[in-house]
Protein backbone atom coordinates (compact mmCIF):
# COMPACT_ATOMS: atom_id res chain seq x y z
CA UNK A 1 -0.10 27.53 -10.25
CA UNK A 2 2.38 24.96 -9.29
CA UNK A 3 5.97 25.72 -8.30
CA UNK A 4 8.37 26.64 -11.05
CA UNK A 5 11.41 24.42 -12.18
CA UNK A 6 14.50 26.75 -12.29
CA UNK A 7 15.94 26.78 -15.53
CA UNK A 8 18.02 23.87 -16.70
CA UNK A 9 21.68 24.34 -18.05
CA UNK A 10 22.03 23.95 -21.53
CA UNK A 11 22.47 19.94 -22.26
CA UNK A 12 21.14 19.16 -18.71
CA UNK A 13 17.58 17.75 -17.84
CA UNK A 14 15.38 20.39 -15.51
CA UNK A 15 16.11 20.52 -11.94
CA UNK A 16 12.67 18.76 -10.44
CA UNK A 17 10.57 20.86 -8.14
CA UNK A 18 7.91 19.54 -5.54
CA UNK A 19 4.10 20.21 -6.36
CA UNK A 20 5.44 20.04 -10.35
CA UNK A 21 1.67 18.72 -11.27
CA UNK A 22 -1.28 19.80 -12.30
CA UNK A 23 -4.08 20.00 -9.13
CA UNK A 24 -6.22 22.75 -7.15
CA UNK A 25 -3.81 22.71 -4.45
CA UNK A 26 -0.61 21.64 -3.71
CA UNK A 27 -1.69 18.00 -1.67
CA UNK A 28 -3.48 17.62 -4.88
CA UNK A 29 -0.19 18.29 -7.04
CA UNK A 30 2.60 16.16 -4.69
CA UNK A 31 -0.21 13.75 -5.17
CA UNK A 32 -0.45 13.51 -8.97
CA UNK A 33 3.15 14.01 -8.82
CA UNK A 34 4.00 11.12 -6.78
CA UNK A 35 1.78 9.16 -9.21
CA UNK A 36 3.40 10.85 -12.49
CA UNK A 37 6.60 9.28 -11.06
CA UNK A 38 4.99 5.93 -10.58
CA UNK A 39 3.67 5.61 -14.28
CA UNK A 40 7.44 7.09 -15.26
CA UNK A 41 9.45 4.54 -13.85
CA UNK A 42 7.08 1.55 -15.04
CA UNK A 43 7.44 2.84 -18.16
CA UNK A 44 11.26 3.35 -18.19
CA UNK A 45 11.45 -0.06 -16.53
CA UNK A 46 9.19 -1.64 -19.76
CA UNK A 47 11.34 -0.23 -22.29
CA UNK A 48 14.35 -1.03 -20.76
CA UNK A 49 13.40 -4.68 -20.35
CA UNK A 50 12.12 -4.94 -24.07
CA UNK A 51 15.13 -3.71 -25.13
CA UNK A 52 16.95 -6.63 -23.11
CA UNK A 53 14.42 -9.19 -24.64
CA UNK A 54 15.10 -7.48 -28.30
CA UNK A 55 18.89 -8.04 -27.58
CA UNK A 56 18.73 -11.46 -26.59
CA UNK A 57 16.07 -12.31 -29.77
CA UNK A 58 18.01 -10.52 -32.11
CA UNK A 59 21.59 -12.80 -30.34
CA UNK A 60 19.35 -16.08 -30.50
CA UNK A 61 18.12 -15.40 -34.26
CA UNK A 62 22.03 -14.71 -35.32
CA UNK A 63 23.10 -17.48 -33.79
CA UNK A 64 20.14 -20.06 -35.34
CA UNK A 65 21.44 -18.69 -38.81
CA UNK A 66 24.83 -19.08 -37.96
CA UNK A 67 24.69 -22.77 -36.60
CA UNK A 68 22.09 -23.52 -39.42
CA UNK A 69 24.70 -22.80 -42.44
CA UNK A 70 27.09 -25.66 -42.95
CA UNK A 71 30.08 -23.09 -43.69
CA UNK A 72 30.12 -21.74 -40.33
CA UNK A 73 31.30 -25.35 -38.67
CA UNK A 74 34.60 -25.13 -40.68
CA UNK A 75 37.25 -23.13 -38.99
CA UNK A 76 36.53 -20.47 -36.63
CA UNK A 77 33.58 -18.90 -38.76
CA UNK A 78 31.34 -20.30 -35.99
CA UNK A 79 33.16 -19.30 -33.24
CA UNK A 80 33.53 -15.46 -34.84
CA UNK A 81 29.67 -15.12 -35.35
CA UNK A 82 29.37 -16.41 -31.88
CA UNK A 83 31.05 -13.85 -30.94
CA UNK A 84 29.84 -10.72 -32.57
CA UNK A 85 26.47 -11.72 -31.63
CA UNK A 86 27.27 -11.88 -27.86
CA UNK A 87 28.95 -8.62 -28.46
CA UNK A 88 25.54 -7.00 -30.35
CA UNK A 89 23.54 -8.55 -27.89
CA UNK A 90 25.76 -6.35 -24.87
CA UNK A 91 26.26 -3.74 -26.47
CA UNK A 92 21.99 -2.81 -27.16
CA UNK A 93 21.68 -4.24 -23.64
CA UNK A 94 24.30 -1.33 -22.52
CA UNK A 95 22.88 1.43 -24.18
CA UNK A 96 19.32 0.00 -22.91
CA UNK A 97 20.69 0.59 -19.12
CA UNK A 98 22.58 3.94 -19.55
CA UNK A 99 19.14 5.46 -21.33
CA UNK A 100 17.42 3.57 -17.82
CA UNK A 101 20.09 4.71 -15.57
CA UNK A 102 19.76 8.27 -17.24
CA UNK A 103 15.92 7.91 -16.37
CA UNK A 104 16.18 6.41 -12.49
CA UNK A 105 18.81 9.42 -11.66
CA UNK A 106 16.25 11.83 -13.09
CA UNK A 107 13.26 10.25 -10.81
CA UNK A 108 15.94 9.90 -7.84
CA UNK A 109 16.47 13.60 -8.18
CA UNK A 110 13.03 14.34 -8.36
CA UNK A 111 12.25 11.85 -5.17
CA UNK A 112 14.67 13.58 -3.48
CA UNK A 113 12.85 16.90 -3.24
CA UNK A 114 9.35 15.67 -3.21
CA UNK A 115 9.50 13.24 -0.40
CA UNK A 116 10.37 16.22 2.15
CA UNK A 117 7.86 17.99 0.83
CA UNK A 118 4.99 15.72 1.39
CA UNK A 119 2.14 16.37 3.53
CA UNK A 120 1.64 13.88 6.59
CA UNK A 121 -1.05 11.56 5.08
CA UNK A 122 1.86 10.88 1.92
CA UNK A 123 4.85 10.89 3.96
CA UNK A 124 6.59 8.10 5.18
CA UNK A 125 6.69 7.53 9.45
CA UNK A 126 10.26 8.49 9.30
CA UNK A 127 9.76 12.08 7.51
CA UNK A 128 10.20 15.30 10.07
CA UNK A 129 6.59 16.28 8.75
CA UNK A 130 5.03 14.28 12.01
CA UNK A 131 7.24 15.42 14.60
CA UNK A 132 5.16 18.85 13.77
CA UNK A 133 2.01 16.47 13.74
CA UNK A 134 -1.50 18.82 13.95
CA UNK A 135 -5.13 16.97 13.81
CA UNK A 136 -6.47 18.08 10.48
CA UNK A 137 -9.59 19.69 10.30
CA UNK A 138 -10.26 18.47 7.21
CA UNK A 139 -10.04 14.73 5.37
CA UNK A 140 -7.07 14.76 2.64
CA UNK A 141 -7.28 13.36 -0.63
CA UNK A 142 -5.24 10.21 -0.11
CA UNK A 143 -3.30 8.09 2.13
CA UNK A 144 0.05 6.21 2.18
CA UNK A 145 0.00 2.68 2.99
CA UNK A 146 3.68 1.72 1.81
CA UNK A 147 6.04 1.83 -0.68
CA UNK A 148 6.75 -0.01 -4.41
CA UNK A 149 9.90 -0.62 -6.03
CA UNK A 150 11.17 -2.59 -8.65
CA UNK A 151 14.56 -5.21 -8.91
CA UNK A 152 16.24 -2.50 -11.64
CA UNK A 153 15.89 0.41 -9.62
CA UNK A 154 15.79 -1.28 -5.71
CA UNK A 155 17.25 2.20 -3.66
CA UNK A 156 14.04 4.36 -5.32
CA UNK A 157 11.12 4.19 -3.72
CA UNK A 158 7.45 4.71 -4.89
CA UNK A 159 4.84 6.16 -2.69
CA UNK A 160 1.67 3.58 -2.02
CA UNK A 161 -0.97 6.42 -1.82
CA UNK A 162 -4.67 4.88 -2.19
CA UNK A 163 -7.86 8.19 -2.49
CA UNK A 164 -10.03 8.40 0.43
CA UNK A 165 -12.51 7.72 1.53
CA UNK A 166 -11.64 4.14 1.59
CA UNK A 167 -12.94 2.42 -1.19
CA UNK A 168 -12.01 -0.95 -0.13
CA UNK A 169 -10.95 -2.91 2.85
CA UNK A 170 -7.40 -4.09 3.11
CA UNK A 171 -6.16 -7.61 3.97
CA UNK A 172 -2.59 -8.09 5.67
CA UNK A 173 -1.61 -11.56 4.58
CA UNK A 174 0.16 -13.15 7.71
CA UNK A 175 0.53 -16.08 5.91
CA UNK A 176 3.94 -17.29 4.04
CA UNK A 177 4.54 -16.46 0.63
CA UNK A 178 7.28 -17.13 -1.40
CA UNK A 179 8.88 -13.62 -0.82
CA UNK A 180 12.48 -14.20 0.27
CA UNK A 181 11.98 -11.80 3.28
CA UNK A 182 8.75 -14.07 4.60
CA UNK A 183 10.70 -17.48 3.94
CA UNK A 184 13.29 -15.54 6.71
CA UNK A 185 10.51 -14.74 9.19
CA UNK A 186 8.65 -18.00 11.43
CA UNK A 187 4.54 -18.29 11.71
CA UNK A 188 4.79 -15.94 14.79
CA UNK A 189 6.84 -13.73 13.62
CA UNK A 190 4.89 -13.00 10.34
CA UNK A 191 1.37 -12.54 12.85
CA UNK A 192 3.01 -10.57 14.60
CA UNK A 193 4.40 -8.14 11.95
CA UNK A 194 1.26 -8.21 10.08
CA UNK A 195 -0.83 -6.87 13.26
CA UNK A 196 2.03 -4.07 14.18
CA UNK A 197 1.52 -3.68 10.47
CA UNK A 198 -2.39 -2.91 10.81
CA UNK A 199 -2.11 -0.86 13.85
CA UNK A 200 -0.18 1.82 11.69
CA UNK A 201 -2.46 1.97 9.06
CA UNK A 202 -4.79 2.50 11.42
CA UNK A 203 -2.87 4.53 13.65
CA UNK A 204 -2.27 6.87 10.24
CA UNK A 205 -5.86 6.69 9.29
CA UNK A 206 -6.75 8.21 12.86
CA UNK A 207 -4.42 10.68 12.60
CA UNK A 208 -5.33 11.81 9.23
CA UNK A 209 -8.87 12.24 9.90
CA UNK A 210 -10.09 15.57 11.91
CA UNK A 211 -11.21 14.74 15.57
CA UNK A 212 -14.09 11.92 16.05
CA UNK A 213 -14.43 11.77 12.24
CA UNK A 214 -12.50 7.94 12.29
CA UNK A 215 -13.18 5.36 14.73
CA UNK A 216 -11.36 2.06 15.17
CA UNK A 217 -13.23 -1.44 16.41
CA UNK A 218 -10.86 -4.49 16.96
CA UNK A 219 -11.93 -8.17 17.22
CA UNK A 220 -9.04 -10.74 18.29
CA UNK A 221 -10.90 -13.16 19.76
CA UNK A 222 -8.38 -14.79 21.35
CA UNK A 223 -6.32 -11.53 22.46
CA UNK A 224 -3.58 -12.87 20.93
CA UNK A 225 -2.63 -9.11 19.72
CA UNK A 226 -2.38 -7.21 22.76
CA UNK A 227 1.19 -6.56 22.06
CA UNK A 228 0.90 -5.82 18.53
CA UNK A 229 -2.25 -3.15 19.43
CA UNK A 230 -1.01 -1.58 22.86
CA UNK A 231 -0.05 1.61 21.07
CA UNK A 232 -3.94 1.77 20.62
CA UNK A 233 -5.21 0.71 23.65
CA UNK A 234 -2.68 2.88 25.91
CA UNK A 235 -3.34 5.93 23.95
CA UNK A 236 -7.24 5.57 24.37
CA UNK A 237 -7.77 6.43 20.77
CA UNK A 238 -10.15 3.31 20.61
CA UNK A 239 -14.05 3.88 22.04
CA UNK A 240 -13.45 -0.06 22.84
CA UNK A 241 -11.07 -2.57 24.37
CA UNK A 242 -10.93 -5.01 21.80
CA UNK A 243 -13.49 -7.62 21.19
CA UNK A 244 -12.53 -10.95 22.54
CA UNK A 245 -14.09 -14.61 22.44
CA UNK A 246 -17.13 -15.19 20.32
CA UNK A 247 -19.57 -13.39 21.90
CA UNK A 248 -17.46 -10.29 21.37
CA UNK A 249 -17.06 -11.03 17.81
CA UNK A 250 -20.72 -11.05 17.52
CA UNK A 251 -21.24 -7.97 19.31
CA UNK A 252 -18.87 -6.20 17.29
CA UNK A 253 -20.00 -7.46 13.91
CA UNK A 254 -23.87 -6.96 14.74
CA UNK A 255 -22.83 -3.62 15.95
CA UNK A 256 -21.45 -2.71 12.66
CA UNK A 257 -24.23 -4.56 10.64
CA UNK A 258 -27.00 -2.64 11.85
CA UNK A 259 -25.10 0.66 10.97
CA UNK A 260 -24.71 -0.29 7.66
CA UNK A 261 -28.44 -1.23 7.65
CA UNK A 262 -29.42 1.77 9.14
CA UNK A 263 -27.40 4.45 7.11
CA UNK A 264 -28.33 2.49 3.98
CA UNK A 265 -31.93 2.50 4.61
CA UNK A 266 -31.96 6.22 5.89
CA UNK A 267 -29.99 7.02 2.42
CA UNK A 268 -32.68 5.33 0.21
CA UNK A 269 -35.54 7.23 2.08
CA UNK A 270 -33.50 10.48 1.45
CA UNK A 271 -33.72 11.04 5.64
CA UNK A 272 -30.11 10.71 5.90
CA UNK A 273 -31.20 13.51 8.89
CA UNK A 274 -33.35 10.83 10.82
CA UNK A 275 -30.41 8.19 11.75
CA UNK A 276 -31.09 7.30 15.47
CA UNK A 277 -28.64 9.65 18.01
CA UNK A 278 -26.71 6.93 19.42
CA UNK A 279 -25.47 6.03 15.50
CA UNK A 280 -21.58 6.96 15.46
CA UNK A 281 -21.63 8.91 12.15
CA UNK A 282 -18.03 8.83 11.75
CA UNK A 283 -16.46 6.26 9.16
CA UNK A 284 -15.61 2.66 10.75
CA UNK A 285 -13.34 0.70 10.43
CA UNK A 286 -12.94 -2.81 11.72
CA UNK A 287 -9.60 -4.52 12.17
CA UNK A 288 -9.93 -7.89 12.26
CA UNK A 289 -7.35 -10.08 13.69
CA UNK A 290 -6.78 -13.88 13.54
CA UNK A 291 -9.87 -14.56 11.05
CA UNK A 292 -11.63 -16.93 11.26
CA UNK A 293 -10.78 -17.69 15.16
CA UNK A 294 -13.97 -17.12 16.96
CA UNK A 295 -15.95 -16.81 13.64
CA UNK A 296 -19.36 -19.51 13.14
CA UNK A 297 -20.96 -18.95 10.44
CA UNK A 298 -23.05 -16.46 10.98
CA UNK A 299 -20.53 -14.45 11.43
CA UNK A 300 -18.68 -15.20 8.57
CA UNK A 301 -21.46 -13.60 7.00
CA UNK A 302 -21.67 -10.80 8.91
CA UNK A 303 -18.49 -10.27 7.71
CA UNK A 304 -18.75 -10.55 3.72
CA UNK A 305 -21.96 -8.55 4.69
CA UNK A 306 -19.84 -6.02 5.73
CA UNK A 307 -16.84 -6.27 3.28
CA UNK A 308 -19.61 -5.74 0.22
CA UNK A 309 -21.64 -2.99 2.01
CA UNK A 310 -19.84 -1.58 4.03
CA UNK A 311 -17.27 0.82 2.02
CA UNK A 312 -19.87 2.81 0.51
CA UNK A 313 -21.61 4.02 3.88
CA UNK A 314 -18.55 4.13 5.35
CA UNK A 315 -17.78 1.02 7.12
CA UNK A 316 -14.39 -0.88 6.33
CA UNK A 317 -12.63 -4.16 6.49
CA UNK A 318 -8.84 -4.52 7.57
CA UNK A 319 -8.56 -7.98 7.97
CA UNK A 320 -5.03 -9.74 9.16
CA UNK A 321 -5.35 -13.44 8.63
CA UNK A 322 -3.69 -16.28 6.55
CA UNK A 323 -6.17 -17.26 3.93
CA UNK A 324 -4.76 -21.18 4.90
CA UNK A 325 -5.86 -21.11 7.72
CA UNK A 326 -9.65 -20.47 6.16
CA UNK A 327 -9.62 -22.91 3.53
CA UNK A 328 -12.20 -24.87 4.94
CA UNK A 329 -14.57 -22.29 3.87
CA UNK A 330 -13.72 -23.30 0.08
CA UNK A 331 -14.75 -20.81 -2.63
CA UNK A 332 -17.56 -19.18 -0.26
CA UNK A 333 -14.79 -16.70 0.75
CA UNK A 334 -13.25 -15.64 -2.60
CA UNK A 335 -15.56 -12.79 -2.77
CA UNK A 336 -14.35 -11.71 0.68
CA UNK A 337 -10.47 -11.88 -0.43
CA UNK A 338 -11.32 -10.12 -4.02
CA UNK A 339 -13.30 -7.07 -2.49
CA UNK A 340 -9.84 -6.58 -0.41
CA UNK A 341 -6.51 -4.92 -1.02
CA UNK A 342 -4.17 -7.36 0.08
CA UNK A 343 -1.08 -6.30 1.28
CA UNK A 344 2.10 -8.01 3.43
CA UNK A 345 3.44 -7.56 6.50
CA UNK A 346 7.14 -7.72 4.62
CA UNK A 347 8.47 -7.00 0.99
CA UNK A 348 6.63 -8.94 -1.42
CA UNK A 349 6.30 -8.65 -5.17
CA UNK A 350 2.38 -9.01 -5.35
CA UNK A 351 1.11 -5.98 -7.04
CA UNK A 352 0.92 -4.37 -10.37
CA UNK A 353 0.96 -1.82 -12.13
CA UNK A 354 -2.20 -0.26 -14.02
CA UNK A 355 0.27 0.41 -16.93
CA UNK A 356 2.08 -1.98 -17.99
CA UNK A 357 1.73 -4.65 -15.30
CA UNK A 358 5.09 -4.99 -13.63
CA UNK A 359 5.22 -6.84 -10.19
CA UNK A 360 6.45 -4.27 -7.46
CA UNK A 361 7.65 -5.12 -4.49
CA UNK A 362 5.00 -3.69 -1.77
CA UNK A 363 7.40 -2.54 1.54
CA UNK A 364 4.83 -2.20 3.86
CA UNK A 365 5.16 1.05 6.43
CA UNK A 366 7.86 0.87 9.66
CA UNK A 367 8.59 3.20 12.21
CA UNK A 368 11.65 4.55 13.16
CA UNK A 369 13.72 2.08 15.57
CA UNK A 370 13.13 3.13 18.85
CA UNK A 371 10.87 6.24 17.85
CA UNK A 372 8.37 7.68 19.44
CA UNK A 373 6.13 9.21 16.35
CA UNK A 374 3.70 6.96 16.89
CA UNK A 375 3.03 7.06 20.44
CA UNK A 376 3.50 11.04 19.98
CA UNK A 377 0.66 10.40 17.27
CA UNK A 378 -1.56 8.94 18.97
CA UNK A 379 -1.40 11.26 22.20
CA UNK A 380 -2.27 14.27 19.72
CA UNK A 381 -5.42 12.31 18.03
CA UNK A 382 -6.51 11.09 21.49
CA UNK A 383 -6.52 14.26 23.35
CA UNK A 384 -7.89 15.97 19.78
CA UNK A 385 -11.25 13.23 20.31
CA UNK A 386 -11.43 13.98 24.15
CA UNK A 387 -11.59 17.75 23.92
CA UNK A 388 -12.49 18.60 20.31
CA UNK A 389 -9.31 21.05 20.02
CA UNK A 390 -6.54 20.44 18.07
């Protein structure tokens, strides 16, 4: 059963407890938790904001009426009704943000105790949870890839957990948006991010998976990333050096393709037991960096080959690329860009809600300055894939 709340003093809401969720274990309960608290503060968030809208309606319909009868113009009628409706209109806006301010402290309280308590696949880089990093031996239930928060509540942050498997690819947009923080940040700057950015994902994807169960290929054709990916490469955590030039795009890519072919046709024959020895049966994923650099068009379709088929044999996109600098492609690449989760290298106010359909600003994951978790990470999950111990 899941942790009991102590109980609350009379007139005061219940003290929050971690794992406070339904779930078959307790990664299952922070989980629905964390989401509980997502689907609570979008909905704390709507009402609050209709309330605003109903304030300023209700103002603009007083004032119509007022303006609209003749009597109001002589003396200081007008001026009074003015008045009175600018003080209606703060005074339902007021009570609308102390019931939404009563609401954030109550998730702020409950963030407070469950983001300690979250397992290493949930928990943010910074959390004392990875200093006591271990290689699972088994795959969790979800991953964090971030955190959401909205303009009325900026200091509380959301949890981005997505289920795994993977069910689709990811795309880091290195490309400028109109997010104040990427107007701040130059061309380089945001490529740069957005690859650090795709090395922890993939860095955290490694580390959640038990040993040899995840491997990582890398294409950057024109090794532009080798600063960006070092953490990879010096760790020896990839079976690769990354692909460079085209002809290690192709290899890569037709690599990949005939695994997908393989495992798909060995699934429809129900000999899933007859895949050939030298097949990697671990899940795959494929960072991509720099797209389309180095990409003809055959493999460009490689590529959407793999973005469509991949995910369900376990084969997976993480693309970092500025969809710009592809536009001479036209619509043939909208499928690609659909099928993936597109996320930023800085905050950014691109997603929504399933709810009610707020835009949250996506923070995407950081280390520590001038920490060594990852490094730390990596050593663990490396010597975990050489030796098969923990």
């Amino acid at each position: 059963p899941p942790p009991a709340a102590p109980p609350a003093r009379p007139g005061q809401p219940a003290q929050p407890v971690a794992g406070d969720a339904t779930g078959w274990s307790m990664d299952e309960r922070l989980y629905n938790q964390v989401w509980g608290m997502f689907e609570d503060l979008a909905r704390a968030v709507a009402a609050y904001r209709s309330a605003v809208d109903f304030a300023e309606s209700r103002m603009d319909q007083e004032l119509e009426r007022t303006l609209s009868d003749p009597r109001s113009r002589i003396g200081g009628a007008g001026d009074r009704a003015r008045e009175e409706a600018r003080a209606k209109r703060d005074e339902l806006t007021a009570r609308a943000r102390e019931s939404l301010d009563r609401d954030l402290a109550q998730l702020a309280a409950e963030s407070a105790v469950v983001e300690p308590a979250l397992p290493a696949p949930y928990a943010g880089w910074d959390n004392p949870v990875w200093h006591g990093y271990r290689v699972p031996m088994e795959i969790p239930m979800a991953l964090r890839i971030g955190d959401l928060h909205l303009p009325e509540s900026a200091d509380l942050r959301i949890p981005l957990l997505v289920r795994l498997p993977l069910e689709r690819g990811m795309w880091i947009d290195s490309g400028r948006t109109a997010s104040e923080a990427a107007a701040l940040a130059g061309p380089d700057q945001l490529r740069r991010l957005a690859m650090e950015t795709a090395v922890l994902h993939a860095a955290r994807l490694l580390a959640v998976y038990p040993p040899n169960e995840f491997t990582v290929h890398v294409i950057d054709p024109a090794g532009s990333a080798a600063g960006a990916l070092a953490p990879l490469v010096r760790s020896g955590v990839l079976p690769s050096p990354p692909a460079t030039g085209a002809q290690g795009v192709s290899s890569v890519l037709a690599h990949l393709t005939r695994r997908v072919d393989l495992v798909q046709m060995a699934i429809r024959a129900g000999a899933a037991d007859s895949l050939p020895p030298d097949l990697d049966p671990a899940e795959q994923l494929l960072i991509v960096n720099d797209f389309p650099h180095g990409f003809d068009d055959r493999a460009v379709t490689q590529l959407r080959y793999l973005a469509d088929e991949g995910p369900s044999v376990g084969v997976h996109l993480m693309m970092v690329a500025d969809r710009e600098e592809a536009s001479e492609y036209g619509p043939v690449l909208d499928p690609l860009w659909r099928s993936l989760l597109r996320v930023t290298p800085v905050a950014d106010d691109h997603l929504a809600d399933p709810w009610v359909g707020h835009a949250w600003t996506y923070e995407p994951p950081r280390t520590p300055p001038g920490s060594a978790v990852l490094d730390d990470v990596l050593a663990r999950v490396a010597h975990a894939r050489r030796t098969g111990h923990r």
